[in-house]
C-alpha atoms as a PDB file:
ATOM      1  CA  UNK A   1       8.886 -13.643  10.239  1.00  0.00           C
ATOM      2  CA  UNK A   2       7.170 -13.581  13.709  1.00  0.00           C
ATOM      3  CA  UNK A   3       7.170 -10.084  15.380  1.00  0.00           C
ATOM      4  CA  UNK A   4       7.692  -9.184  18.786  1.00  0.00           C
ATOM      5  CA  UNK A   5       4.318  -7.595  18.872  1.00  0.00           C
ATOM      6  CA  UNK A   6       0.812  -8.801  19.952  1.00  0.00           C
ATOM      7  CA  UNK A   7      -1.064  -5.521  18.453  1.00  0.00           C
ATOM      8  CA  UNK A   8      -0.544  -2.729  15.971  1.00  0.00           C
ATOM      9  CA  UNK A   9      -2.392   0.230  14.616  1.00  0.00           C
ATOM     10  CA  UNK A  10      -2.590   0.305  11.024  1.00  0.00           C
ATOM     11  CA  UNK A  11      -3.648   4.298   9.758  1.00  0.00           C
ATOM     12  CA  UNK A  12      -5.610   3.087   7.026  1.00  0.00           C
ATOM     13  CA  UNK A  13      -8.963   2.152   6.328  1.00  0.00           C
ATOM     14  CA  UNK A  14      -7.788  -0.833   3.983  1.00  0.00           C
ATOM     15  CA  UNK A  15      -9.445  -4.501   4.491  1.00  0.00           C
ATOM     16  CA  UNK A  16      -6.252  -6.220   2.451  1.00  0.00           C
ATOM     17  CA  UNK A  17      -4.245  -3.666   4.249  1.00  0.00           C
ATOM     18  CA  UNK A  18      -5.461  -5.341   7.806  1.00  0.00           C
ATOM     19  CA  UNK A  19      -5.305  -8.588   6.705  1.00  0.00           C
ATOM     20  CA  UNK A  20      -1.817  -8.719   5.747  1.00  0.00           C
ATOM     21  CA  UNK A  21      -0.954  -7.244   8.639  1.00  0.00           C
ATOM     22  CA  UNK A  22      -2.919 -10.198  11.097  1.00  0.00           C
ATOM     23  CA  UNK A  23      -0.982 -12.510   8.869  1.00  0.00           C
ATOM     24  CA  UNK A  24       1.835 -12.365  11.452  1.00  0.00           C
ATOM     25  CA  UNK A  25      -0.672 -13.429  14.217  1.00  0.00           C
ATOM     26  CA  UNK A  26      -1.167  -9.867  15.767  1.00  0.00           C
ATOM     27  CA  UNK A  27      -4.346  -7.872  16.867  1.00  0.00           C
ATOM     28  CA  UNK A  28      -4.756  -4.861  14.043  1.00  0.00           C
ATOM     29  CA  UNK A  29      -6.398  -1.558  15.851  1.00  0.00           C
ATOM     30  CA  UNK A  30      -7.508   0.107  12.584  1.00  0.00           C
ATOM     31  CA  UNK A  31      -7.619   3.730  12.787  1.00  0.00           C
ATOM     32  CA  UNK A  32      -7.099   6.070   9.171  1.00  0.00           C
ATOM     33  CA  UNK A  33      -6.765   9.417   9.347  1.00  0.00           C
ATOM     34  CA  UNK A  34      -8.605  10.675   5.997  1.00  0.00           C
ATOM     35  CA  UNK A  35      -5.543  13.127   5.624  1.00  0.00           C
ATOM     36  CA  UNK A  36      -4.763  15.230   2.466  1.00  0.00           C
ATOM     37  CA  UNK A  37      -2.766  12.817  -0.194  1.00  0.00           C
ATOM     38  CA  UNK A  38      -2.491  15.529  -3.063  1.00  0.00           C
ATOM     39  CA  UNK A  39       1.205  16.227  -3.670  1.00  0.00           C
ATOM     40  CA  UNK A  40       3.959  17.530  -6.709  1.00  0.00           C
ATOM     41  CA  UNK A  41       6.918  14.922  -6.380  1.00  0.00           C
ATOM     42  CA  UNK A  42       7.645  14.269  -9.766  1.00  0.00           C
ATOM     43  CA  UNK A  43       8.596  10.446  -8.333  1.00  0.00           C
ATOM     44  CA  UNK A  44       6.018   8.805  -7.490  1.00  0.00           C
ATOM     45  CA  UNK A  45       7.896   5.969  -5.704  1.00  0.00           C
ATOM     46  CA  UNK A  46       9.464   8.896  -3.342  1.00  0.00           C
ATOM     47  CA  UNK A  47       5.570  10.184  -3.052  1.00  0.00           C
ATOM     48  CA  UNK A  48       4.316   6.788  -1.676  1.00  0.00           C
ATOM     49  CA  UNK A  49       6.957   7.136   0.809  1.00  0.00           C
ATOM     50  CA  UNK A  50       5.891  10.918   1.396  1.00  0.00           C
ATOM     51  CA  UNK A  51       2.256  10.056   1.677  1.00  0.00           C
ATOM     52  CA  UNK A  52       3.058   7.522   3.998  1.00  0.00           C
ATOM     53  CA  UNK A  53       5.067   9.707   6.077  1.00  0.00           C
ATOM     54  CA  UNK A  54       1.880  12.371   6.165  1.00  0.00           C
ATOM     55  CA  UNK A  55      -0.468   9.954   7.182  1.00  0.00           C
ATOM     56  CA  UNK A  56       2.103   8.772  10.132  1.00  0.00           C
ATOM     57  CA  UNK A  57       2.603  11.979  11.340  1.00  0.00           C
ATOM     58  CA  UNK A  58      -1.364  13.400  10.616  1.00  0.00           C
ATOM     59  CA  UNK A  59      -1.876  10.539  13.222  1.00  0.00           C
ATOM     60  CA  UNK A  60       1.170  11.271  15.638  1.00  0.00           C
ATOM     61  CA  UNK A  61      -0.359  14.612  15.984  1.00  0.00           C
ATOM     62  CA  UNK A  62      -3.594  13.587  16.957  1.00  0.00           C
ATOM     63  CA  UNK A  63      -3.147  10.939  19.294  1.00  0.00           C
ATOM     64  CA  UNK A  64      -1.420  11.846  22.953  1.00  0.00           C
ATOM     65  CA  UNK A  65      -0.367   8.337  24.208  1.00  0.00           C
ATOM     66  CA  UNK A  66       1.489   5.477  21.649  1.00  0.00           C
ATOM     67  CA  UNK A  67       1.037   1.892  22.999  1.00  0.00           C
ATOM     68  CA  UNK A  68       1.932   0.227  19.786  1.00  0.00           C
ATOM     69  CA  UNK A  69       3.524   0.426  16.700  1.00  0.00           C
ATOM     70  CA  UNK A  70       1.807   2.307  13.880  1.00  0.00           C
ATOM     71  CA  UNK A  71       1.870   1.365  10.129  1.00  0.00           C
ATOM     72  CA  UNK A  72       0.798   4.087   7.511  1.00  0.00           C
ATOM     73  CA  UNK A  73       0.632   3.374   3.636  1.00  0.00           C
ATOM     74  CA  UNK A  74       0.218   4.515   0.631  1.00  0.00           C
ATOM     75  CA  UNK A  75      -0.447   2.821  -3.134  1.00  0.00           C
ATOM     76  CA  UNK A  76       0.265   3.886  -6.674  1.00  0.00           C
ATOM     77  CA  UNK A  77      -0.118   2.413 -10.029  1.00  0.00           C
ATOM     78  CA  UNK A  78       1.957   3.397 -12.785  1.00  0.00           C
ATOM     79  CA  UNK A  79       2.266   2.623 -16.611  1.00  0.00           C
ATOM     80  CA  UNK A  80       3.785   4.151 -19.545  1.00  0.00           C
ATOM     81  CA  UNK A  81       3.583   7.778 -18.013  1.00  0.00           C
ATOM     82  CA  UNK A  82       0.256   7.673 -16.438  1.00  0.00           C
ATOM     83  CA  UNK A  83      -0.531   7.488 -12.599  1.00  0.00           C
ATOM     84  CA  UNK A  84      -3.972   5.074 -12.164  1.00  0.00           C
ATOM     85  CA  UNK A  85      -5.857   5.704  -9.148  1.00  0.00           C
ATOM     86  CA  UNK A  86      -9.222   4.470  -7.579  1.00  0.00           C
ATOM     87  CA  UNK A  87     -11.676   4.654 -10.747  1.00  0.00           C
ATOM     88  CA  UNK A  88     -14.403   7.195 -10.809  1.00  0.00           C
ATOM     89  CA  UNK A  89     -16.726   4.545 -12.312  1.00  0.00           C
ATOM     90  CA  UNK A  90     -17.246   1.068 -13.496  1.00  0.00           C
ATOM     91  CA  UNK A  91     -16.623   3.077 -17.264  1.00  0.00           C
ATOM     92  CA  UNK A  92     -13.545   4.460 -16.017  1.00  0.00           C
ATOM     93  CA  UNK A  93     -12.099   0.880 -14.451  1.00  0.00           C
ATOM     94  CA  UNK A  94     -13.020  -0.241 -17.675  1.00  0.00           C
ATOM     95  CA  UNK A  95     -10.693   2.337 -19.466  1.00  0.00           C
ATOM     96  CA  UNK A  96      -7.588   1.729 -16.794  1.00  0.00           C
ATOM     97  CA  UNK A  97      -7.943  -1.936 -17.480  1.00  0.00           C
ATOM     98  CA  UNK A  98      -7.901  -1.054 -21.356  1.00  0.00           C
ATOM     99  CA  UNK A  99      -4.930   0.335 -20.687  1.00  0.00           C
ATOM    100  CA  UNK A 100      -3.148  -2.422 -18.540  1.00  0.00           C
ATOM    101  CA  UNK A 101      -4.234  -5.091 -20.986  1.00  0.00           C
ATOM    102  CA  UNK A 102      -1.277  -7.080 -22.263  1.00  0.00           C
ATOM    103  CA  UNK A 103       1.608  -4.653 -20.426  1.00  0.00           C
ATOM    104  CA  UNK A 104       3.457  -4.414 -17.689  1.00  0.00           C
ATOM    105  CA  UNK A 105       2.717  -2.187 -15.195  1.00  0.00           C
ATOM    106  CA  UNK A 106       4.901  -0.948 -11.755  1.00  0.00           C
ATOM    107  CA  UNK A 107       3.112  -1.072  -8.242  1.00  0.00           C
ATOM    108  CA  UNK A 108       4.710   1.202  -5.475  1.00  0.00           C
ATOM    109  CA  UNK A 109       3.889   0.616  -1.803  1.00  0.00           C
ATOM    110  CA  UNK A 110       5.448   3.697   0.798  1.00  0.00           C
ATOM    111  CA  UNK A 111       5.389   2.487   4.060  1.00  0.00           C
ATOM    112  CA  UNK A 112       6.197   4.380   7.362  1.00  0.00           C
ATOM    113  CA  UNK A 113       6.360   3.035  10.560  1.00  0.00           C
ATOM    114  CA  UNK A 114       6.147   4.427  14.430  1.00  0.00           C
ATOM    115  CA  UNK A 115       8.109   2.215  17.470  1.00  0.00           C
ATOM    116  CA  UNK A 116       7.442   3.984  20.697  1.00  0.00           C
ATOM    117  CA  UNK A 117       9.336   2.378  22.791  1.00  0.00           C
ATOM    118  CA  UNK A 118      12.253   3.168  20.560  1.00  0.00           C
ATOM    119  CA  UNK A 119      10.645   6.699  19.367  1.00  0.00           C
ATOM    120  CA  UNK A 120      11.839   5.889  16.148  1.00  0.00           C
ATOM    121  CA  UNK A 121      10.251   6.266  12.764  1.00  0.00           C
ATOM    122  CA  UNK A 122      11.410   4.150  10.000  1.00  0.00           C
ATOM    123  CA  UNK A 123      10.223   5.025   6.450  1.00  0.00           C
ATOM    124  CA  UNK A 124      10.488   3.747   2.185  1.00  0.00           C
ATOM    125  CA  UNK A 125       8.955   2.299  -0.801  1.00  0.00           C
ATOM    126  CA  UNK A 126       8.732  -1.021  -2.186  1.00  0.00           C
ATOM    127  CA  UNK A 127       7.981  -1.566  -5.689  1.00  0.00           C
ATOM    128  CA  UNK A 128       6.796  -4.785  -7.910  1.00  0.00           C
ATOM    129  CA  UNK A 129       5.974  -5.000 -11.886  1.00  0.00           C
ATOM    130  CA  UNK A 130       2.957  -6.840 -12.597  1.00  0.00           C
ATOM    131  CA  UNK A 131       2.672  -7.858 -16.290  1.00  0.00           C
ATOM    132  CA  UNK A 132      -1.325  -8.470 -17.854  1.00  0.00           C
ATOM    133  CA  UNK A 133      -2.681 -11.201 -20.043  1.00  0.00           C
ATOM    134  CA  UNK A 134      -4.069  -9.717 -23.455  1.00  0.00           C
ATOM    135  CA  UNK A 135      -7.855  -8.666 -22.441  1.00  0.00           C
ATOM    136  CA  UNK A 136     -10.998  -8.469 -24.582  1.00  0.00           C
ATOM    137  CA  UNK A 137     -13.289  -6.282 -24.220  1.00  0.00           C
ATOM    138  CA  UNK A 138     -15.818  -9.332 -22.819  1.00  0.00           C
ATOM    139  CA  UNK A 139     -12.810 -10.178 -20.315  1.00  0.00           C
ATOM    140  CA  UNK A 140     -13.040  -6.676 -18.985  1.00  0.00           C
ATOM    141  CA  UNK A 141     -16.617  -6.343 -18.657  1.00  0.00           C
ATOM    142  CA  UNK A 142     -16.913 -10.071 -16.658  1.00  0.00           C
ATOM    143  CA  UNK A 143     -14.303  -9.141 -14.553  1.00  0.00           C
ATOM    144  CA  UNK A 144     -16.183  -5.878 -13.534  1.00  0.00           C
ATOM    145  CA  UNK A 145     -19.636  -7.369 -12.548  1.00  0.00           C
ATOM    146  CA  UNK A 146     -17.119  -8.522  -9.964  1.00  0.00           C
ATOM    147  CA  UNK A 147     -17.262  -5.376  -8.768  1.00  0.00           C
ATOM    148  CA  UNK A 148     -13.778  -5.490  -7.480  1.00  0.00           C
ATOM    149  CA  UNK A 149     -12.381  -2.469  -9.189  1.00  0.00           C
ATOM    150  CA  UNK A 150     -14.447  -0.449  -6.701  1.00  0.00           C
ATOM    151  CA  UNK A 151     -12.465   1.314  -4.433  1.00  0.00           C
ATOM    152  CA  UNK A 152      -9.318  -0.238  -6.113  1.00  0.00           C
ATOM    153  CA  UNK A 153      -6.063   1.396  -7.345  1.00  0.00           C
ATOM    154  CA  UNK A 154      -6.110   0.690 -11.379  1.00  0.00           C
ATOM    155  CA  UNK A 155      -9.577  -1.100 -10.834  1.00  0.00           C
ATOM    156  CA  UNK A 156      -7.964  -4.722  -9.572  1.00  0.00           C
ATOM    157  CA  UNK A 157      -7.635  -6.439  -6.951  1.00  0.00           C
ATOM    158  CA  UNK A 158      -4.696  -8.984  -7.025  1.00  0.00           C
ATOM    159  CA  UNK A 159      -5.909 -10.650  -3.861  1.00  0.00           C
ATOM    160  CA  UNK A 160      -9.451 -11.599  -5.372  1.00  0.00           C
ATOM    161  CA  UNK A 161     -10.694 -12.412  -9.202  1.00  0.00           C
ATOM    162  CA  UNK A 162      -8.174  -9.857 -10.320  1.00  0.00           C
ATOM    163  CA  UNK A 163      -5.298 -12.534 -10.073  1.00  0.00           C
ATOM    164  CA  UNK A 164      -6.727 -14.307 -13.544  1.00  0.00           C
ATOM    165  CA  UNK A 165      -5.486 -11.129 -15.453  1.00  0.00           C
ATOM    166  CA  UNK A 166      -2.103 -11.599 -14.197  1.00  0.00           C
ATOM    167  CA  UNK A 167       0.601 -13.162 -16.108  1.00  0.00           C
ATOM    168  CA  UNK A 168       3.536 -12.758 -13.809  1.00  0.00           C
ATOM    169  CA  UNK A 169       4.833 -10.370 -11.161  1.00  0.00           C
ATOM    170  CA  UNK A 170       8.174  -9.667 -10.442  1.00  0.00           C
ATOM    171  CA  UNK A 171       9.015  -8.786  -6.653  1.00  0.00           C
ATOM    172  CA  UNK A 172       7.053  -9.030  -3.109  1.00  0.00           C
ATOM    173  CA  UNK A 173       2.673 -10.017  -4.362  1.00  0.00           C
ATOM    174  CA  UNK A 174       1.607  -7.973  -0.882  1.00  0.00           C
ATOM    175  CA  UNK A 175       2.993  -4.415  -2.249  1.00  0.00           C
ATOM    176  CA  UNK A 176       0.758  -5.089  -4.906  1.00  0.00           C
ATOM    177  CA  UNK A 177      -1.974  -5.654  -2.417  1.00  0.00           C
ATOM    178  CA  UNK A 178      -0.970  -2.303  -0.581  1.00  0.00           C
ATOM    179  CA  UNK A 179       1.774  -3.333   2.122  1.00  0.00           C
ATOM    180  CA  UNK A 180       5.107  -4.394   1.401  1.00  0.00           C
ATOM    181  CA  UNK A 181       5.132  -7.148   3.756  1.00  0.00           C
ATOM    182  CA  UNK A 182       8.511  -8.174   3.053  1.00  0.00           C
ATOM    183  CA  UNK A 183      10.507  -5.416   4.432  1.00  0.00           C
ATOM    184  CA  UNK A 184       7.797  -4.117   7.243  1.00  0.00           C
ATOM    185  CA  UNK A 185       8.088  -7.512   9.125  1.00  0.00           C
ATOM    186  CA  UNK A 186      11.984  -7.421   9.001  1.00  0.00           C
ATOM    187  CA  UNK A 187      11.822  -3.618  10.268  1.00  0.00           C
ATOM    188  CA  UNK A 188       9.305  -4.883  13.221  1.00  0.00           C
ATOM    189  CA  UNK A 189      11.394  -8.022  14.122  1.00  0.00           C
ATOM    190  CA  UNK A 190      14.864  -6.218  13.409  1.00  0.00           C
ATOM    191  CA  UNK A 191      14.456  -2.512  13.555  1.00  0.00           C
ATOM    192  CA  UNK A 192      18.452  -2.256  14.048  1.00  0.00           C
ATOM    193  CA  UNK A 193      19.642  -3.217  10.934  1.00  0.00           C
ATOM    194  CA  UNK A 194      17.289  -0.175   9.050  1.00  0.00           C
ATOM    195  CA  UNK A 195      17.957   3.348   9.188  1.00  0.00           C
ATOM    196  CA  UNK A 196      15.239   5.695  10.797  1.00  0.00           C
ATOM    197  CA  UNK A 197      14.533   9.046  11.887  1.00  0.00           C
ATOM    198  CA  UNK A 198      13.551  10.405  15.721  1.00  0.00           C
ATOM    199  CA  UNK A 199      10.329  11.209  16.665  1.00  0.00           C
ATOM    200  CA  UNK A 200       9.854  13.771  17.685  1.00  0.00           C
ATOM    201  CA  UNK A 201      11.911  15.357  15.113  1.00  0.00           C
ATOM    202  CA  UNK A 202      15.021  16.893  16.203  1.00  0.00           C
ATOM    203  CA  UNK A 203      15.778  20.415  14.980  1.00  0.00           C
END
């Protein structure tokens, strides 16, 4: 969907992030703001969207003058009962891929987005279950020298090499990446048919 934007600001330091984002032909001012993302919502759909919404706002409170819409994100892995973040190592991206290997796991994107002009802030989650091939223990070490899992959320990256441990995915491929392209573009080209909240906040 083409947006009636030349330029956004995306509040994250994310590569895939930006390049989803110049997919729709826009300029991508990239500006994260390293906020705190620790939190206690047992859901951790609702704590992408929560995330998001702290890393919106950590920036709306640092920044005087709003030119152009601003995106904020946040990513997390789940499966069975654990939450997989960024591995500590290349031992520990080893283990989380152990543990995706031949299961399906569920990727949640939270997204929040600013539109001055409107002074509106529209906010949710998108998520996507990717299933895994069956890995051995030589498939997870070649896919590490790679060196994708660095920096990663469950040590893969779907946009690179990580895509040959994939199976199938069922819903939008760029919420796995870290933006649910999907419904931001329709909320950028259409904010009027999504529900949002005022900015400032009223009350």
């Amino acid at each position: 969907m083409k947006v009636p934007f030349t330029t956004l600001v995306l509040a994250s330091q994310s590569p895939a992030r930006r390049e989803l984002l110049e997919s729709l032909g826009v300029k991508v001012i990239v500006c994260p703001t390293h906020c705190d993302e620790s939190h206690s919502i047992e859901d951790y759909r609702l704590a992408t969207k929560e995330i998001a919404l702290r890393k919106l706002y950590h920036y709306l409170e640092n920044h005087e003058k709003f030119e152009f819409p601003i995106i904020a994100a946040d990513t997390m892995v789940k499966i069975g009962s654990s939450i997989l973040g960024k591995p500590l190592d290349k031992g520990d991206a080893a283990f989380q891929l152990s543990l995706l290997s031949g299961r399906v796991h569920s990727v949640c994107s939270g997204y929040a987005i600013f539109l001055p002009l409107k002074g509106r802030v529209y906010s949710g989650f998108d998520e996507t279950f990717v299933s895994f091939y069956p890995l051995t223990h030589t498939d997870i070490e070649n896919y590490l020298e790679c060196e994708e899992y660095i920096g990663a959320a469950a040590s893969y990256r779907i946009q690179g090499k990580g895509d040959a441990l994939i199976s199938s995915i069922k819903g939008d491929i760029t919420t796995v990446v870290g933006l649910p392209m999907m419904v931001i573009s329709a909320i950028l080209g259409e904010p009027e048919n999504f529900n949002y909240q005022e900015y400032p906040p009223n009350g």
